[in-house]
N, C-alpha and C. Protein backbone atom coordinates (compact mmCIF):
# COMPACT_ATOMS: atom_id res chain seq x y z
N UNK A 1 0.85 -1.17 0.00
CA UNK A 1 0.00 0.00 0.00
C UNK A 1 0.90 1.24 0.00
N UNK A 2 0.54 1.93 -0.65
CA UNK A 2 1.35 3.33 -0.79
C UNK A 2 0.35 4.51 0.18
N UNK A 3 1.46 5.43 0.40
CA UNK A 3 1.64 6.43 1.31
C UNK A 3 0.35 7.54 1.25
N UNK A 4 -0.65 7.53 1.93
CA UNK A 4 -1.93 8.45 1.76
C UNK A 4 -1.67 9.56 2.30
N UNK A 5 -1.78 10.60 1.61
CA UNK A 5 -1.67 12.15 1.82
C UNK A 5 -2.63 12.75 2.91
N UNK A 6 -2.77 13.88 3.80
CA UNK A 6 -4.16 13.95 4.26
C UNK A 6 -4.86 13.93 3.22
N UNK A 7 -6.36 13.68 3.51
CA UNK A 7 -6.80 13.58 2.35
C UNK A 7 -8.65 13.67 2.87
N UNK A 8 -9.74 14.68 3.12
CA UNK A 8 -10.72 14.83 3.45
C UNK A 8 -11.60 14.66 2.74
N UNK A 9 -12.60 13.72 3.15
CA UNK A 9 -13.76 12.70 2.13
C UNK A 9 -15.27 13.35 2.20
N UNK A 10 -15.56 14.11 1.50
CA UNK A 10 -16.91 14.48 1.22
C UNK A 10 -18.09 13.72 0.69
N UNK A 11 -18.39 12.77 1.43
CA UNK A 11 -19.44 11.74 1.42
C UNK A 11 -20.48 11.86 -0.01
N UNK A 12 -20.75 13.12 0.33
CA UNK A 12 -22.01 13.81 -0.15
C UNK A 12 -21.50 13.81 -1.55
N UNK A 13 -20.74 14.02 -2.35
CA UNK A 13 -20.17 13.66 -3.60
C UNK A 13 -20.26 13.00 -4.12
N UNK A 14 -19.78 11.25 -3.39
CA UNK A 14 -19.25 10.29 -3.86
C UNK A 14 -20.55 9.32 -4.09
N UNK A 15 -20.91 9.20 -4.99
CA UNK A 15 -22.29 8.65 -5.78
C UNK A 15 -22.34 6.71 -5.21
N UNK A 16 -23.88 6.82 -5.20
CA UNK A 16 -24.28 5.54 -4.42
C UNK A 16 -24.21 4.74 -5.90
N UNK A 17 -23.67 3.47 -5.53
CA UNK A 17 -23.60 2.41 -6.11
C UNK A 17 -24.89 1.05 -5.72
N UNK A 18 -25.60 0.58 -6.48
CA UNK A 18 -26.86 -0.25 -6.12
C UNK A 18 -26.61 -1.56 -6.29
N UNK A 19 -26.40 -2.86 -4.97
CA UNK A 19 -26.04 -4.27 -5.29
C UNK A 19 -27.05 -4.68 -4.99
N UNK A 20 -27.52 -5.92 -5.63
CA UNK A 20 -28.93 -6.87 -5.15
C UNK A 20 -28.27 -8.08 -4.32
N UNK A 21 -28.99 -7.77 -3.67
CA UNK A 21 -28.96 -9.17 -2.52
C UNK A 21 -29.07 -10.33 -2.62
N UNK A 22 -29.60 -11.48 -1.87
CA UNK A 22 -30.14 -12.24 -2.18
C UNK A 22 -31.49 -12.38 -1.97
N UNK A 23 -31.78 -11.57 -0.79
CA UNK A 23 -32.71 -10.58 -0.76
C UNK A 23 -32.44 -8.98 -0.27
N UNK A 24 -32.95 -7.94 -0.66
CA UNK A 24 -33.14 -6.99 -0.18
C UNK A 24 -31.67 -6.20 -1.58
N UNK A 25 -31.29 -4.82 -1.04
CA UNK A 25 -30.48 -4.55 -1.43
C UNK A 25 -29.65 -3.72 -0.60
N UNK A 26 -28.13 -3.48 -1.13
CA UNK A 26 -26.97 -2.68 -0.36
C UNK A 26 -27.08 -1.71 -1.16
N UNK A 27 -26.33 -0.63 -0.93
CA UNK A 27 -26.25 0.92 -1.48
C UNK A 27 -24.82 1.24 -1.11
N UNK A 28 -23.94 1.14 -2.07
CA UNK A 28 -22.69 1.78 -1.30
C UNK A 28 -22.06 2.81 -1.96
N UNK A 29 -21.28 3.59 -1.17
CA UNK A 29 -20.46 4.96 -1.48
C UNK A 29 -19.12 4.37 -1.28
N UNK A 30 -18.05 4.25 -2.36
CA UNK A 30 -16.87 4.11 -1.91
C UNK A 30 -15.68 5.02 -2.68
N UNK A 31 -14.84 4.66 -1.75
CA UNK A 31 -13.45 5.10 -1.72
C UNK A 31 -12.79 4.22 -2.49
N UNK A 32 -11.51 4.60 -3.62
CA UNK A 32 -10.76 3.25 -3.95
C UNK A 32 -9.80 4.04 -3.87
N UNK A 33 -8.63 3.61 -3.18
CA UNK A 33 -7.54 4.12 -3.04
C UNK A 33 -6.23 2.88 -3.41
N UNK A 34 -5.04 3.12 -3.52
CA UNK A 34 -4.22 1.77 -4.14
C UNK A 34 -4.09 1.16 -2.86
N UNK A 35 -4.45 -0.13 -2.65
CA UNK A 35 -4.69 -1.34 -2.30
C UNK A 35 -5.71 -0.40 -0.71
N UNK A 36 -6.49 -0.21 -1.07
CA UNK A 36 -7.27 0.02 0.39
C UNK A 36 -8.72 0.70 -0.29
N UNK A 37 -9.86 0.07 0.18
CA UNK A 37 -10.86 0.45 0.36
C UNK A 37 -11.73 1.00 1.36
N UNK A 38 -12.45 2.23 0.98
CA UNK A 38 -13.11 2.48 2.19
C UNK A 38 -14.93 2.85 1.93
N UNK A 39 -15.57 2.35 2.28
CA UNK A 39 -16.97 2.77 2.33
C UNK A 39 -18.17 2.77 3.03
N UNK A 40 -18.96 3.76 2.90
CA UNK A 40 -20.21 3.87 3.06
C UNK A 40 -21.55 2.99 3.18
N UNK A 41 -21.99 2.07 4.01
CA UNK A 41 -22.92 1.22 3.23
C UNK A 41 -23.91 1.11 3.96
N UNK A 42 -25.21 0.80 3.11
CA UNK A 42 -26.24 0.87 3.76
C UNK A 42 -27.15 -0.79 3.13
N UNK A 43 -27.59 -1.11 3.77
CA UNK A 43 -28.49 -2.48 3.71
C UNK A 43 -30.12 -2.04 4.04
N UNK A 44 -30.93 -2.82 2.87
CA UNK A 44 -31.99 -2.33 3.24
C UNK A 44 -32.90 -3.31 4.00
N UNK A 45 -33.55 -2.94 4.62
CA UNK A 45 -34.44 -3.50 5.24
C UNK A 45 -35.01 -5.47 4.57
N UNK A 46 -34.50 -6.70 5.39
CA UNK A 46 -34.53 -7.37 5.14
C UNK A 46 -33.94 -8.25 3.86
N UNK A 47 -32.03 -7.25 4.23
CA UNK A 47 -31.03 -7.34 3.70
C UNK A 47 -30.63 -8.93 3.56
N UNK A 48 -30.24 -10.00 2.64
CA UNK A 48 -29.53 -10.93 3.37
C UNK A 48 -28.60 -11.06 2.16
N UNK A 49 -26.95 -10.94 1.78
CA UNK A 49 -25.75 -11.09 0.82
C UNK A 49 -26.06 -12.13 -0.19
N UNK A 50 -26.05 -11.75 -1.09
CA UNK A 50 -25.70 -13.11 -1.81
C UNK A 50 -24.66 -13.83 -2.07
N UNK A 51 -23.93 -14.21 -1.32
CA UNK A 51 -22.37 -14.72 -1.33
C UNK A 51 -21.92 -14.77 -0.14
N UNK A 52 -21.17 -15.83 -0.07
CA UNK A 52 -20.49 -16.09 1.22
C UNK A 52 -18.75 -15.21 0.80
N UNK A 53 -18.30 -14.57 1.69
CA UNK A 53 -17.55 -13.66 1.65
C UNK A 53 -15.85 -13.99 2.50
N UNK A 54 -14.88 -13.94 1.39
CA UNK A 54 -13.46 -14.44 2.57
C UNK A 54 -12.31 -13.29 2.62
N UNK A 55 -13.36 -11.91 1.93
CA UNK A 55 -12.13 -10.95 2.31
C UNK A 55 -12.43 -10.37 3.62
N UNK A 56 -11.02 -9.89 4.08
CA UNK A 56 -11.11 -9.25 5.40
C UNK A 56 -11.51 -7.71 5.31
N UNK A 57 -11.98 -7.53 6.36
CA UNK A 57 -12.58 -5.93 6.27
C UNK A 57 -12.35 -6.06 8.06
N UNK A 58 -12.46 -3.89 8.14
CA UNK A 58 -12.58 -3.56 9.57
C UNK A 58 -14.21 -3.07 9.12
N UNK A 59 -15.50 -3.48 10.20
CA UNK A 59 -16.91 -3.06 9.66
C UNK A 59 -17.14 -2.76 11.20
N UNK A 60 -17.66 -1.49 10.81
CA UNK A 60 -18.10 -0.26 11.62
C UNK A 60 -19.78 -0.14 11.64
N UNK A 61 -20.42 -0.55 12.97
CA UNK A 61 -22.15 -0.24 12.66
C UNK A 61 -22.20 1.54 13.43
N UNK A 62 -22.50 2.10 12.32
CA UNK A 62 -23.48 3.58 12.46
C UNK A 62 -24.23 3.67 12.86
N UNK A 63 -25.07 3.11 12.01
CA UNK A 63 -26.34 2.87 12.46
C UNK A 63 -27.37 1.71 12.39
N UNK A 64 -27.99 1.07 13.56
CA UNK A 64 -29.06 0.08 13.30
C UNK A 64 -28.06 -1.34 13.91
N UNK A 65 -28.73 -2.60 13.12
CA UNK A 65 -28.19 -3.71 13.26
C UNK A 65 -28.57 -4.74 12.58
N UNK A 66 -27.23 -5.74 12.33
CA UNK A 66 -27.12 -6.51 11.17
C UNK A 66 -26.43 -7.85 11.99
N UNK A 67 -26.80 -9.05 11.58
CA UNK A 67 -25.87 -10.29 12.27
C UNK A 67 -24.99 -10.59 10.88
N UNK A 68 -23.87 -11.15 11.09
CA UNK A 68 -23.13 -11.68 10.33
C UNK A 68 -23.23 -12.74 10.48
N UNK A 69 -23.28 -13.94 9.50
CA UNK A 69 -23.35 -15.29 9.95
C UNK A 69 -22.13 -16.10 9.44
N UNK A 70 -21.52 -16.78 10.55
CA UNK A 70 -20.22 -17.37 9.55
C UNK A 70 -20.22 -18.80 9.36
N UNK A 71 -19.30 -19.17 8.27
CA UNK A 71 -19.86 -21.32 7.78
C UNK A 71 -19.40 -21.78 9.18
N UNK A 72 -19.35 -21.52 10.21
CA UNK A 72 -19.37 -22.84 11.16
C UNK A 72 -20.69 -22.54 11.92
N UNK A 73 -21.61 -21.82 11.57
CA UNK A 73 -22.90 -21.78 12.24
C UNK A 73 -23.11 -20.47 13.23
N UNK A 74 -21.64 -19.96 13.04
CA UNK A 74 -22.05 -19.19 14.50
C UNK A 74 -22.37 -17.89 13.73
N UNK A 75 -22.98 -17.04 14.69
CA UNK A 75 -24.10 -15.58 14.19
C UNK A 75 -23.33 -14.59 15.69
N UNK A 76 -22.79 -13.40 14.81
CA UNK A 76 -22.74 -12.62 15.30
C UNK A 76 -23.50 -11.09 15.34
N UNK A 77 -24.09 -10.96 16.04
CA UNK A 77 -24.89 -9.63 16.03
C UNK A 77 -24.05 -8.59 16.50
N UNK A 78 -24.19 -7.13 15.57
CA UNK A 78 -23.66 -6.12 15.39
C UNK A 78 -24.21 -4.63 15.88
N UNK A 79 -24.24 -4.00 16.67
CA UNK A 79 -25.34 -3.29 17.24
C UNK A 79 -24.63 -1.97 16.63
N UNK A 80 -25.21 -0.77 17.05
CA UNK A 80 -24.60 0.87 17.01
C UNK A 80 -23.43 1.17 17.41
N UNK A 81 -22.15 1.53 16.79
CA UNK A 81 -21.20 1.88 18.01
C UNK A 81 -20.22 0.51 18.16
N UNK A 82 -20.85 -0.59 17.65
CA UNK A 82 -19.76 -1.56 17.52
C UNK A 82 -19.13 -2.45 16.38
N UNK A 83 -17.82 -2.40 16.65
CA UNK A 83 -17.01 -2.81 15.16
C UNK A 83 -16.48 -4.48 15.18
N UNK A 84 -16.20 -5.13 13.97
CA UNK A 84 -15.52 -6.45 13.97
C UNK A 84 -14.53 -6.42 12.92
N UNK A 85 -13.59 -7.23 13.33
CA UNK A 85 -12.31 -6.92 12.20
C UNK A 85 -12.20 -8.26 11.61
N UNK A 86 -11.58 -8.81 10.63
CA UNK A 86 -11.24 -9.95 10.23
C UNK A 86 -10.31 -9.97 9.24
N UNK A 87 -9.14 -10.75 8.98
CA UNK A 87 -8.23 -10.71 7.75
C UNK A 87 -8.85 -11.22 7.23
N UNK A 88 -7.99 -11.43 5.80
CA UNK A 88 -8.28 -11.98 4.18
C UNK A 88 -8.06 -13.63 4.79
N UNK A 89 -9.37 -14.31 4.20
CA UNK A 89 -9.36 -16.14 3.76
C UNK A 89 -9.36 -16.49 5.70
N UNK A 90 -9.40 -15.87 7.00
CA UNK A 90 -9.76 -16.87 8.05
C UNK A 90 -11.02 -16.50 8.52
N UNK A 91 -12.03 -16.45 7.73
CA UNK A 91 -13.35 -16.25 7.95
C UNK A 91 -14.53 -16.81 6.54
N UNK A 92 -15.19 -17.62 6.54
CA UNK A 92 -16.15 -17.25 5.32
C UNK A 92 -17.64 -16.16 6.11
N UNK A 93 -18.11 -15.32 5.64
CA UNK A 93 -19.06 -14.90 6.21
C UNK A 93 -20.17 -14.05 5.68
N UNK A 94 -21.22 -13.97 5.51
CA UNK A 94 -22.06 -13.43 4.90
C UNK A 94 -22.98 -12.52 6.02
N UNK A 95 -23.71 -11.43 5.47
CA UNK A 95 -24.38 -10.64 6.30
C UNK A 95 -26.07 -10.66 5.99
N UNK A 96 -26.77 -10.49 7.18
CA UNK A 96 -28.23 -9.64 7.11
C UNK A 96 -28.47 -8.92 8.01
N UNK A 97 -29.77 -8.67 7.74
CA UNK A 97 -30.62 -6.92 8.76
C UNK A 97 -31.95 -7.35 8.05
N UNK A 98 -32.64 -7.16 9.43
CA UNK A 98 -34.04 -7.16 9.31
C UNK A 98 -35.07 -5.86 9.51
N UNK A 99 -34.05 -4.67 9.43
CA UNK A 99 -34.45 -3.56 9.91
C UNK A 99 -33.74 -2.07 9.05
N UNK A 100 -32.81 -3.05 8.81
CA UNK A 100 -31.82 -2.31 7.65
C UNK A 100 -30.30 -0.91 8.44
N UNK A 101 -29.45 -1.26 8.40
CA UNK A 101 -28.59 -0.92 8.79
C UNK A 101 -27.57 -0.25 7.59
N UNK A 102 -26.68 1.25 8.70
CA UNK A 102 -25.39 1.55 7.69
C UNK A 102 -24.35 1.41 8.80
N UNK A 103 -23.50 1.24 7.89
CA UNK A 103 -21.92 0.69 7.68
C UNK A 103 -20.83 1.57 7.52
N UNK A 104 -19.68 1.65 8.03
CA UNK A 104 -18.88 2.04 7.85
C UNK A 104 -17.61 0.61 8.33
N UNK A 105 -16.89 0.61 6.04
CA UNK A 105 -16.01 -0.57 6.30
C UNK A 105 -14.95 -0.40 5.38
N UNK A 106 -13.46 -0.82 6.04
CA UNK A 106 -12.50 -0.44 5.37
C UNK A 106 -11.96 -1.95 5.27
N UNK A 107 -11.16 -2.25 4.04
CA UNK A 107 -10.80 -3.16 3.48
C UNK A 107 -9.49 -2.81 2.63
N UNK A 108 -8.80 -3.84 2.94
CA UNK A 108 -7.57 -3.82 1.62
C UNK A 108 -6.41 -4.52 1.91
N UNK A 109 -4.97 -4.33 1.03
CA UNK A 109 -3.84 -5.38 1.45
C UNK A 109 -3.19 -5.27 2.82
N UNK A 110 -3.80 -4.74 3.74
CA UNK A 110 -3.18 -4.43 4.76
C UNK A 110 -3.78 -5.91 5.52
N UNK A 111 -5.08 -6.38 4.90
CA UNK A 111 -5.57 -7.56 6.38
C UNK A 111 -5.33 -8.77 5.24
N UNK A 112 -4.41 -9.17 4.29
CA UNK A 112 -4.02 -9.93 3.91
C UNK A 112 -3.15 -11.24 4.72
């Protein structure tokens, strides 16, 4: 990863992107910077991924709440105010919200 300048992110700019779920849909605003991602995300109401997921991310709840569910069965619930980290490939994990939640999640070669 190369050397980030200060560098101040005006949300309000950076145009929503629309993913379908497996049900429901995500909405995200992102950042692409060389090897690091950062974004905005919002899940809508009776959100659930379509894909089971093995990159690592740091995921930040803003607002609301979402469980993550990972392949050995276990479900973690995510409330306001609290974050989970995970590297790249020691997790498979997919997300929902039954109420619809946003996100704040950074990703890239750093949790390799």
């Amino acid at each position: 990863m190369s050397q980030i300048p200060f560098k101040k992110i005006d949300w309000s700019s950076i145009q929503k992107t629309e993913h379908t779920g497996e049900l429901g849909t995500s909405f995200w605003k992102t950042l692409q910077l060389e090897g690091l991602r950062i974004r905005c995300v919002e899940y809508s109401k009776g959100y659930l991924a379509d894909h089971w997921c093995q990159k690592g991310h740091i995921v930040h709840c803003v607002e609301g709440e979402f469980i993550t569910e990972l392949d050995n069965g276990e479900f973690i619930k995510l409330s306001k105010g609290e974050t989970y980290v995970v590297s790249d490939e020691l997790s498979s994990h997919r997300s929902r919200t039954e109420e619809g939640v946003k996100l704040f999640i950074v990703d890239g070669d750093f949790l390799k």
